[in-house]
Protein backbone atom coordinates (compact mmCIF):
# COMPACT_ATOMS: atom_id res chain seq x y z
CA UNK A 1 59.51 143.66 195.11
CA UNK A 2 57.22 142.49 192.41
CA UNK A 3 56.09 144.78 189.32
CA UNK A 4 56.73 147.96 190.64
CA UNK A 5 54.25 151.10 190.83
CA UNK A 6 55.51 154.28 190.18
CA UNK A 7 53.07 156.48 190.58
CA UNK A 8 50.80 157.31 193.55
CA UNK A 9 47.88 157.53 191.37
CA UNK A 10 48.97 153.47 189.99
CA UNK A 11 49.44 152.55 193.99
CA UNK A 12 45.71 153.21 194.73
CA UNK A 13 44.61 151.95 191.33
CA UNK A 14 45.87 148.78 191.97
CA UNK A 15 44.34 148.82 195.47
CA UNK A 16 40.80 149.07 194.12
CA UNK A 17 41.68 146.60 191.95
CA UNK A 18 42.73 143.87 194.47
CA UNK A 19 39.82 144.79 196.64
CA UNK A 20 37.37 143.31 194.37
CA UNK A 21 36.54 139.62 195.36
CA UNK A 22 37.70 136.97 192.85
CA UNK A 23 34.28 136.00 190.71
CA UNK A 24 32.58 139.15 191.47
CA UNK A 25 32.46 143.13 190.95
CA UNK A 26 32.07 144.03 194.42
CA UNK A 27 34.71 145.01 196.69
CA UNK A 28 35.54 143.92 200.02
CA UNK A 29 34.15 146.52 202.39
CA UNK A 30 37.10 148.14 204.22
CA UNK A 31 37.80 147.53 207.75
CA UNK A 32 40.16 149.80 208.66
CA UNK A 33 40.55 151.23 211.95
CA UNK A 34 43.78 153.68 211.12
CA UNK A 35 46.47 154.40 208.63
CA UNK A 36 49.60 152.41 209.72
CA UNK A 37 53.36 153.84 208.66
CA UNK A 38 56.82 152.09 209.33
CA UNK A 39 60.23 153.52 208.52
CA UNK A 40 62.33 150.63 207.38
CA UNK A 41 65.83 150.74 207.49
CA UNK A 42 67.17 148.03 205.67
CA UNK A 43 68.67 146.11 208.85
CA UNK A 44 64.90 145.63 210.00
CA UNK A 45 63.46 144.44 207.04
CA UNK A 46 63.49 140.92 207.84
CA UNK A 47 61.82 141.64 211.39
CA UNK A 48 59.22 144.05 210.49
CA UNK A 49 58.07 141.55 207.58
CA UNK A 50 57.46 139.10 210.57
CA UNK A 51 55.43 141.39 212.89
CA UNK A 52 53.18 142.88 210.22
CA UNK A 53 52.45 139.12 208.85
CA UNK A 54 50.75 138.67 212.24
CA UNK A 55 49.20 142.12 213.01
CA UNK A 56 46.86 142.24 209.71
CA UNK A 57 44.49 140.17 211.05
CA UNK A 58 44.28 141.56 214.86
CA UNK A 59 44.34 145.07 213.44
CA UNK A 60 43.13 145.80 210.13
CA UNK A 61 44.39 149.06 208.37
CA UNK A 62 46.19 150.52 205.51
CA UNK A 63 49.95 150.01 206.56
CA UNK A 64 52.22 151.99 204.44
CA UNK A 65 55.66 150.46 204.66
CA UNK A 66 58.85 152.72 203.78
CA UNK A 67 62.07 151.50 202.68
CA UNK A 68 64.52 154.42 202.84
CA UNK A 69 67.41 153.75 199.41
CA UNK A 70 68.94 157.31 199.27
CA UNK A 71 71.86 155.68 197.00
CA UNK A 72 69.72 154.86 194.79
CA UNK A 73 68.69 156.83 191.71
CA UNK A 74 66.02 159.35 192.26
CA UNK A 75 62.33 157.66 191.94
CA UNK A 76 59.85 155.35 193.58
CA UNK A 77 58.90 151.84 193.42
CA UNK A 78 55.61 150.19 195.14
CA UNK A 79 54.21 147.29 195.23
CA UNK A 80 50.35 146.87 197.15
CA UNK A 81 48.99 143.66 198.55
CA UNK A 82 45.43 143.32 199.66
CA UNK A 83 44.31 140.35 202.64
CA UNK A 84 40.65 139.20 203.75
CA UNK A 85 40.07 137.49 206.73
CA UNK A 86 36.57 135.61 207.21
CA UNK A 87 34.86 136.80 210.54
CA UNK A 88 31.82 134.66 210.00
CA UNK A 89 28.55 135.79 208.80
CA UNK A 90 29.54 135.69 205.18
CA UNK A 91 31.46 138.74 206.25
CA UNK A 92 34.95 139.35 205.58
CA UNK A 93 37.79 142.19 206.93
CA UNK A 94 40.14 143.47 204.33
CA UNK A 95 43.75 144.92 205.11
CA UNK A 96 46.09 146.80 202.54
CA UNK A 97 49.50 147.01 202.75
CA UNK A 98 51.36 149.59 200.70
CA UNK A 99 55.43 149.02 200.20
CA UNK A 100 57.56 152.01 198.77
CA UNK A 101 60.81 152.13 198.41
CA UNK A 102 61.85 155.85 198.21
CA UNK A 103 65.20 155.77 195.90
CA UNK A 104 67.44 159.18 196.44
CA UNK A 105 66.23 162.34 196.93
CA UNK A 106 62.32 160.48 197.53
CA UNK A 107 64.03 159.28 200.96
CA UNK A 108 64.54 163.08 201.85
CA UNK A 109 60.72 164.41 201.61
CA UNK A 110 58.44 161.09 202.50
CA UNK A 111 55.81 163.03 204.15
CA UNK A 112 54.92 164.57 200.56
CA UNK A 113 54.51 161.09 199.18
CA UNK A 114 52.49 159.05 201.77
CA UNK A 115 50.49 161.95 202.87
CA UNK A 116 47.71 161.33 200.12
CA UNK A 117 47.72 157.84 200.23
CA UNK A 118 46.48 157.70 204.48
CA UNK A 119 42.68 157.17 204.89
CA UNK A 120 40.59 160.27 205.75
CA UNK A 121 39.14 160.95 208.92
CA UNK A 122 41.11 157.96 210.81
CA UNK A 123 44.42 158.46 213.07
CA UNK A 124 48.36 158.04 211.75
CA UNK A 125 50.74 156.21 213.29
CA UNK A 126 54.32 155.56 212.31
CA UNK A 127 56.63 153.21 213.86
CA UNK A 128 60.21 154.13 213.55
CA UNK A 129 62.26 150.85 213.74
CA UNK A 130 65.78 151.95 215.21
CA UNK A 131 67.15 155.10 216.51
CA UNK A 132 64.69 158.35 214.36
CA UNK A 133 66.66 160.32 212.65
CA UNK A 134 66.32 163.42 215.05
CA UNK A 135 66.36 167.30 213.24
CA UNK A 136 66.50 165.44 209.52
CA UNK A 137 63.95 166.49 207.27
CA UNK A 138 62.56 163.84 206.54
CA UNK A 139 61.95 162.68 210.00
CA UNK A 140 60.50 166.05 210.50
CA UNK A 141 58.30 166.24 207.70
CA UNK A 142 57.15 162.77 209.02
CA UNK A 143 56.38 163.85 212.68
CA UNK A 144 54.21 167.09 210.96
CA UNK A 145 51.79 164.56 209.15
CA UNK A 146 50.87 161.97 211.94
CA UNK A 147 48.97 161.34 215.17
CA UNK A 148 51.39 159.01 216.95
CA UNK A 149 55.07 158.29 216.74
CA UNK A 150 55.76 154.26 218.19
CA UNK A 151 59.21 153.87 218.78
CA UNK A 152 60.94 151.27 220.65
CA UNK A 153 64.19 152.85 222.15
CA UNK A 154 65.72 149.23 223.04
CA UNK A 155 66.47 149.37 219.95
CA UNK A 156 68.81 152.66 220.67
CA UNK A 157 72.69 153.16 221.15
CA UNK A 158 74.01 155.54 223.09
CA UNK A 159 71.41 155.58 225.49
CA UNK A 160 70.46 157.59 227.79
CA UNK A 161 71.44 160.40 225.05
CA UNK A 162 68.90 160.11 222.45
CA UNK A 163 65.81 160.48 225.40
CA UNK A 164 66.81 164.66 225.27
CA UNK A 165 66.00 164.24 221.72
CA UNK A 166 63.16 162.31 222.00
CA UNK A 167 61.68 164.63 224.50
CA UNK A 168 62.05 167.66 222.51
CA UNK A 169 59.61 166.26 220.44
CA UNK A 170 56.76 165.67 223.06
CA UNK A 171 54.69 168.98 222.56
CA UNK A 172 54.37 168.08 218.46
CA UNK A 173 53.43 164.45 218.63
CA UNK A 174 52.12 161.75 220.88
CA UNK A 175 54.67 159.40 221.21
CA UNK A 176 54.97 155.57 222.68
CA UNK A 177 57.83 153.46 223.50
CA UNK A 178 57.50 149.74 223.42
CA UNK A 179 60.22 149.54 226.12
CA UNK A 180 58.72 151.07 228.28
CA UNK A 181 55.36 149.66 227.89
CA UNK A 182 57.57 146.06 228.76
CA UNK A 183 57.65 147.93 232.37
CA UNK A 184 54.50 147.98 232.89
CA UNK A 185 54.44 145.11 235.39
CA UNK A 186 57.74 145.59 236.91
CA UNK A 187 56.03 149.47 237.46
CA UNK A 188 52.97 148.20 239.18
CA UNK A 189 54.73 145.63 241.04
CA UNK A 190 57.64 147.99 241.92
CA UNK A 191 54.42 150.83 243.02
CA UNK A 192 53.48 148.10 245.58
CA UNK A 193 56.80 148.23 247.73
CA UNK A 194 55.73 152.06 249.10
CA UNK A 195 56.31 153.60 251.60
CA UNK A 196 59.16 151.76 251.78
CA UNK A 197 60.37 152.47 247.98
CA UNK A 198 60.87 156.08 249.34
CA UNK A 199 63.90 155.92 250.37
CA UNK A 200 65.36 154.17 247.44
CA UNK A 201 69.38 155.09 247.40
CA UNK A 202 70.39 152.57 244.84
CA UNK A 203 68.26 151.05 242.17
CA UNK A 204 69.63 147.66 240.04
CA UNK A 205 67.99 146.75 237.06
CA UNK A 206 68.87 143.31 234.57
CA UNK A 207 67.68 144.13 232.05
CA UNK A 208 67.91 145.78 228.54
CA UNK A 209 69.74 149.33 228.55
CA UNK A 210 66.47 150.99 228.10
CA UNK A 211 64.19 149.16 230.50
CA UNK A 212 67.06 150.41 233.00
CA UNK A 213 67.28 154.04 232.70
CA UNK A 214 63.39 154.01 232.13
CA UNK A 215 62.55 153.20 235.20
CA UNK A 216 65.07 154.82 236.96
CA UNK A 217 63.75 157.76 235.13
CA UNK A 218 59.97 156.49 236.12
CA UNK A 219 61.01 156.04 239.95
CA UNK A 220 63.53 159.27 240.02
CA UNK A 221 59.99 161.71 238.50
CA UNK A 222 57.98 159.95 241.29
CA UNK A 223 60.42 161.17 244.01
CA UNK A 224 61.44 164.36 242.50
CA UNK A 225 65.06 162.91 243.04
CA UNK A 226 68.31 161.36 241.95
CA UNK A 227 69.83 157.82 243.28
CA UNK A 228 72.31 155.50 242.27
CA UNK A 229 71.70 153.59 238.91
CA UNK A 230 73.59 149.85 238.31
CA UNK A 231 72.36 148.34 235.30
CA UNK A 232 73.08 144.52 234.26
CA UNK A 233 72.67 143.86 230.55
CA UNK A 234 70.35 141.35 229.87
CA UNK A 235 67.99 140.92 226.37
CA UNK A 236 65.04 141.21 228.76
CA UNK A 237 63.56 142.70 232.34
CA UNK A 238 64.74 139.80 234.55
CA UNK A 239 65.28 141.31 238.00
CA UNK A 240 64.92 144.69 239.75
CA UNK A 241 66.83 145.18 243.19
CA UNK A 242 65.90 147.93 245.53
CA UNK A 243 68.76 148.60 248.02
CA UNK A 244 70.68 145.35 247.45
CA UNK A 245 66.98 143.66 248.01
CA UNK A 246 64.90 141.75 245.51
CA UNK A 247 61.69 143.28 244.28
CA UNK A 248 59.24 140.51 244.12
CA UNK A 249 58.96 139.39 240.44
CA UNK A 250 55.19 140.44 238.84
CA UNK A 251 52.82 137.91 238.42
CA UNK A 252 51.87 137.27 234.32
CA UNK A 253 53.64 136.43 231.49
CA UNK A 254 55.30 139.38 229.64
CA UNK A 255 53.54 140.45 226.30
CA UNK A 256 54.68 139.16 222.65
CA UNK A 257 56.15 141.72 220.66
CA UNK A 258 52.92 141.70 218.12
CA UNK A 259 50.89 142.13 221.52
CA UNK A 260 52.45 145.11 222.48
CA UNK A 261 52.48 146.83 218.83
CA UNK A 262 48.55 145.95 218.46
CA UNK A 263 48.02 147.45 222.12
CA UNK A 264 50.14 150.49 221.22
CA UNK A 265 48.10 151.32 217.88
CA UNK A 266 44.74 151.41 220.13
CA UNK A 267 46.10 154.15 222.33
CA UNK A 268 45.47 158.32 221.17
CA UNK A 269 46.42 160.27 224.24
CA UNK A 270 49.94 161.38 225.59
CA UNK A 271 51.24 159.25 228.24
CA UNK A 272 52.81 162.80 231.05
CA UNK A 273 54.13 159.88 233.14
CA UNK A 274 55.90 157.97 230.58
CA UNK A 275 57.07 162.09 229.13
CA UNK A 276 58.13 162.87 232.84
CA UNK A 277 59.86 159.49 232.82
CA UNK A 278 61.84 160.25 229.72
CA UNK A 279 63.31 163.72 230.79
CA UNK A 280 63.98 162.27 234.63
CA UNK A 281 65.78 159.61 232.33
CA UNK A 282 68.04 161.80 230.06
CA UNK A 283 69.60 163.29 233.22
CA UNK A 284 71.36 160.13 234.75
């Protein structure tokens, strides 16, 4: 990081400062439509550097960025970066995006930290990258503090495990999973196929691990019973068979990984389908 900021009260000092316009005293109005947070760990640094260089402009907000070091010695170091986009008119959206590493015991109590730095009276989202860190306290204190967990659980081992886990969480805060929105056409097309879907005995799915057991869990709620699960690893949904038969592949190109982060940051209401899905999904 560059100079570090130690302090919360330097962090937002340093944000006024880089809000002013270069030649003149007046700040660029802020834009922002929420208070973004992401849990780093430091194998997804490089990819969430990527995503968030091409979701400030599609979704201006104050992103808070949080680089767990709990071998570290006890402290914090920030660093803030301010971006303006023109949207014509003379007019001009502004996004801030605020990166703390949180050395030692800091990595333990986040919530504390970032709480004062999210905007008032907008919603708080955090995207966990990887597998949360279930009954820790500082993924607790973290789930206390914000509107929306995003999670992404093909990005989970041990699957279909951690879904009791995750669904233990559902009544505390609304939560989305980026696999499953990837089913969403695969669910409509799949929807389609009834009656005939109603007997399903034995469901194949190439695809990731958690596409799989997500829509087995999706189809197995629906009809309020078990079937036969095959799965056939593959890095995305390529093919769904229902009884040894082809389901006709969806129509539409499957969203970009930015696409379906921006969509997921415009939605505030649980998903019971997606919740029922989950649970259905921890039991095969």
């Amino acid at each position: 990081m560059a100079e570090a900021l130690a302090t919360l009260r330097d962090i937002e000092r340093e944000i006024a400062s880089l809000r002013i316009a270069p030649g003149s005293d007046t700040p660029y109005q802020r834009t922002s439509v929420a208070t973004h947070t992401v849990w780093v760990p430091e194998e997804w640094v490089a990819v969430v550097e990527d995503i968030l260089s091409r979701l400030a402009e599609r979704h201006p907000s104050r992103t808070i960025v949080l680089f767990p070091q709990p071998e570290q010695e006890d402290g914090i170091e920030g660093e803030v970066s301010v971006d303006s986009f023109p949207v014509g008119g003379g007019r001009q959206i502004c996004t801030e995006v605020i990166r703390l590493k949180l050395n030692g015991k800091r990595a333990a109590a986040p919530a504390s930290i970032i709480q004062p730095l999210f905007l008032p009276n907008l919603p708080v989202f955090m995207r966990w990258r990887g597998v949360p860190d279930f009954r820790t306290s500082h993924f607790e204190g973290l789930v206390d503090v914000v509107d929306r967990l995003i999670v992404d659980s093909s990005e989970w081992p041990g699957l279909p495990g951690p879904y009791d886990d995750l669904a233990d969480i559902f009544d505390r805060v609304v939560v989305s999973d980026i696999s499953w929105a990837r089913t969403g056409r695969w669910r409509l097309q799949l929807a389609g196929l009834w009656p005939k879907i109603a007997g399903l005995e034995r469901l194949r799915v190439k695809g990731t691990t958690a596409q799989a057991y997500l829509l087995a869990g999706w189809l197995s709620s629906r009809l309020r019973r078990k079937f036969e699960l095959e799965h056939e690893p593959a890095e995305r949904l390529e093919g769904v068979d229902i009884d040894g038969e082809p389901a006709p592949f969806p129509a539409g190109e499957a969203p970009s990984p930015v696409d379906l982060l921006s969509d997921e940051l415009d939605k505030f209401n649980r998903d019971p389908i997606y919740e029922d899905a989950v649970r259905a999904a921890a039991e095969f």
